[in-house]
C-alpha atoms as a PDB file:
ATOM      1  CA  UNK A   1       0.000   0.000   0.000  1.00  0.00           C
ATOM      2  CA  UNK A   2       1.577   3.151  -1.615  1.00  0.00           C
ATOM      3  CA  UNK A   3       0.580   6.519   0.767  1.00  0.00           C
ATOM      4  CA  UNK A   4       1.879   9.701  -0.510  1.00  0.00           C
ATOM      5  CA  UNK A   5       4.433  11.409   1.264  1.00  0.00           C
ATOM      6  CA  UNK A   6       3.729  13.821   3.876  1.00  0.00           C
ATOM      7  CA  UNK A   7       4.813  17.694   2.650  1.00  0.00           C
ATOM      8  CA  UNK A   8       7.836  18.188   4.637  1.00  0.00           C
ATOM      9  CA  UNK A   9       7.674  21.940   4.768  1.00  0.00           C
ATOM     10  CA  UNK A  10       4.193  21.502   6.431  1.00  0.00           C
ATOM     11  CA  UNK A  11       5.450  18.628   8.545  1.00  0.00           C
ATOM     12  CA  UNK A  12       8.346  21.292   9.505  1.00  0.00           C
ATOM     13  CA  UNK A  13       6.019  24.040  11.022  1.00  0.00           C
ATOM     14  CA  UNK A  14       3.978  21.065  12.677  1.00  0.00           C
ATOM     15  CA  UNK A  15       6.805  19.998  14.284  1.00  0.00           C
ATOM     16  CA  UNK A  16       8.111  23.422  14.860  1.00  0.00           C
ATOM     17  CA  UNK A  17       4.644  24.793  16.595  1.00  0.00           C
ATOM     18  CA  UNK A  18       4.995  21.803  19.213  1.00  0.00           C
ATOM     19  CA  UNK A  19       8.499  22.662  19.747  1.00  0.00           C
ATOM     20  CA  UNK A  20       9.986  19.637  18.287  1.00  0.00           C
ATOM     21  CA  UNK A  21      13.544  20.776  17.419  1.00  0.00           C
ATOM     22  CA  UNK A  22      15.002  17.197  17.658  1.00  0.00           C
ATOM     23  CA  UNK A  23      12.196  15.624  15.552  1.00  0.00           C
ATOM     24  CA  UNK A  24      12.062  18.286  13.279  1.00  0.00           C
ATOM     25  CA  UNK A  25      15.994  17.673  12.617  1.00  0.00           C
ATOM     26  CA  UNK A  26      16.206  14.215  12.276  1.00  0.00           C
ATOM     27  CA  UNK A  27      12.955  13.176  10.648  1.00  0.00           C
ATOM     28  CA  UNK A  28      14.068  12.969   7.199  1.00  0.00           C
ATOM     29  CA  UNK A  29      17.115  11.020   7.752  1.00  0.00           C
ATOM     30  CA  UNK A  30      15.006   8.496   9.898  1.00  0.00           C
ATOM     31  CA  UNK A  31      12.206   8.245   8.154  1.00  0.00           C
ATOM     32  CA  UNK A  32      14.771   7.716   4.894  1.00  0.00           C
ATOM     33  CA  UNK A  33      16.283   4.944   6.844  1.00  0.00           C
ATOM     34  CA  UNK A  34      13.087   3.166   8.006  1.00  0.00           C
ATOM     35  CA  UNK A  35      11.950   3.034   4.335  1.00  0.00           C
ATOM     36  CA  UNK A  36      14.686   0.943   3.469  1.00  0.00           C
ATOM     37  CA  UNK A  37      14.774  -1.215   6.275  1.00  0.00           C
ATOM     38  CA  UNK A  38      11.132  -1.864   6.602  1.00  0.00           C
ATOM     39  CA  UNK A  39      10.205  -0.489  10.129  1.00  0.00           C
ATOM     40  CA  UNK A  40       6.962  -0.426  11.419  1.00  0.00           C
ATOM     41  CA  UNK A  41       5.501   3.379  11.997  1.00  0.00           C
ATOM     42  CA  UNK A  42       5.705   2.584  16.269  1.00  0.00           C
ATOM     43  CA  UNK A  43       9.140   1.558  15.889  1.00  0.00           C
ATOM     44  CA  UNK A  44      10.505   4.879  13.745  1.00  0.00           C
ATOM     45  CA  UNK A  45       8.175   7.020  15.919  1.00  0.00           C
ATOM     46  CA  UNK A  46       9.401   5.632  19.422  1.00  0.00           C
ATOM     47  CA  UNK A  47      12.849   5.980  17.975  1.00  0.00           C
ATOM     48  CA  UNK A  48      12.381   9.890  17.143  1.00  0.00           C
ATOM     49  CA  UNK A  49      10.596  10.604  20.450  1.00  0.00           C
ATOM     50  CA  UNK A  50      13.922   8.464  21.864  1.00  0.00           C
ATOM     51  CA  UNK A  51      16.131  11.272  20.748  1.00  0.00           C
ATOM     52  CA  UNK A  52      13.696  14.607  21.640  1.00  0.00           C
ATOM     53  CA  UNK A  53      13.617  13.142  24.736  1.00  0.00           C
ATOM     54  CA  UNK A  54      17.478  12.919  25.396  1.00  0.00           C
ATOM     55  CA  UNK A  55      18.813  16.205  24.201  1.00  0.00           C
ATOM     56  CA  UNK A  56      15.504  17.518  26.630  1.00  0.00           C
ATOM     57  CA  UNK A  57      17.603  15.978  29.633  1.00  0.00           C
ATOM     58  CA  UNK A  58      21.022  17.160  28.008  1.00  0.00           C
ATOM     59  CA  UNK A  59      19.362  20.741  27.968  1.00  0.00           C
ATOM     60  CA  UNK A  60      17.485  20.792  31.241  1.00  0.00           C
ATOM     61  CA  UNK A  61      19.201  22.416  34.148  1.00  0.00           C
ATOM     62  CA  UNK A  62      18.398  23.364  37.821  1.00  0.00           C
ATOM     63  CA  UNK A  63      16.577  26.648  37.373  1.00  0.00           C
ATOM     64  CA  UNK A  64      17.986  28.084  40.436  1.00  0.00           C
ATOM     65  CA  UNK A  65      21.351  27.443  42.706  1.00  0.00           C
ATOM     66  CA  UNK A  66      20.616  26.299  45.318  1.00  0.00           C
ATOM     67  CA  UNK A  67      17.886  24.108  43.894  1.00  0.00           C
ATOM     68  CA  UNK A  68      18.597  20.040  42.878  1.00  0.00           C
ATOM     69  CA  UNK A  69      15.244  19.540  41.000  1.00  0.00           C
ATOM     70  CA  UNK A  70      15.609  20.494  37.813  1.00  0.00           C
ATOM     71  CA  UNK A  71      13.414  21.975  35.456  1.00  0.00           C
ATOM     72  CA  UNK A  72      12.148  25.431  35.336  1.00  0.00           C
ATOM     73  CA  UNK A  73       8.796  25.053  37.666  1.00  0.00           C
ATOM     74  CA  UNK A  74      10.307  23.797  40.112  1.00  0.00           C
ATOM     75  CA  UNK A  75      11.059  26.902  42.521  1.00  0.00           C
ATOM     76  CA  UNK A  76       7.850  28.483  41.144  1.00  0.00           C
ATOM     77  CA  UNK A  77       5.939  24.789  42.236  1.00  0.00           C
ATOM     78  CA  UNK A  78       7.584  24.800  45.695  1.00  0.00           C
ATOM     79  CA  UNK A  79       6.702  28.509  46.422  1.00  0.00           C
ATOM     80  CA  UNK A  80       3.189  27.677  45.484  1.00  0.00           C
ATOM     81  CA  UNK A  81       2.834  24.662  47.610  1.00  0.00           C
ATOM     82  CA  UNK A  82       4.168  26.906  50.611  1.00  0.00           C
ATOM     83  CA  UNK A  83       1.349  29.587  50.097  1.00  0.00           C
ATOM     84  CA  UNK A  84      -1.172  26.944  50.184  1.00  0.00           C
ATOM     85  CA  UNK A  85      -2.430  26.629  53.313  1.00  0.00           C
ATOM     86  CA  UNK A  86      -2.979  23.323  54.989  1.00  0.00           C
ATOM     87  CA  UNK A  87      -6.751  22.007  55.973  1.00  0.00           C
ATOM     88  CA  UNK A  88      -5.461  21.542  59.339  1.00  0.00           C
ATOM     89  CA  UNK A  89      -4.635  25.425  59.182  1.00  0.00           C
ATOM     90  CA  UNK A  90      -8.627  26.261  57.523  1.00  0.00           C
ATOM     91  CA  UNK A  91     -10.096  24.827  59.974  1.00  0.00           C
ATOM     92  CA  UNK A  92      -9.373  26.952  62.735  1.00  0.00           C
END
C-alpha cells in the first residue's frame, strides 16, 4: 500500500509549533532509513521521540542554585505549595 508522502515543509512548522527541534531535525534522515529497512511506523516514531527526549535531559538544568530539582517550575511549584495553606490550618 503506496501513501503519498507527507509535505515536509508543512510537517516542519507542525513539528516546529509543538516545539519539536530534535524531531524536526532528524525526521528525514530516519524516516529515509526506516523506508529501506522496513520499520513499522511505532518503531521509527518511538525511535524519534527516543532522541527529543534525550537532548531535553542534556538541555534541562536546575533553574535556580541552590535548587537540585531540575526543570524550570520547580522553585515556582515549591513557592506555590508553601502559600497553600494546609486544611489543618482552615479549619481553625
Amino acid at each position: 500500500m503506496n501513501t503519498p508522502a507527507y509535505d515536509a515543509g508543512r510537517l516542519a512548522l507542525m513539528l516546529n509549533e509543538l516545539r519539536l527541534p530534535t524531531i524536526a531535525r532528524l525526521w528525514p534522515e530516519f524516516a529515509e532509513r526506516s523506508d529501506k529497512e522496513g520499520w513499522q511506523a511505532t518503531r521509527l516514531i518511538g525511535a524519534l521521540l527516543e532522541h527529543e527526549l534525550a537532548e531535553r535531559a542534556k538541555r534541562r538544568r536546575p533553574a535556580h542554585p541552590n535548587c537540585t530539582t531540575t526543570g524550570s517550575r520547580a522553585p515556582h511549584n515549591q513557592r506555590a505549595a508553601r502559600s497553600i495553606p494546609a486544611a489543618s490550618d482552615a479549619a481553625s
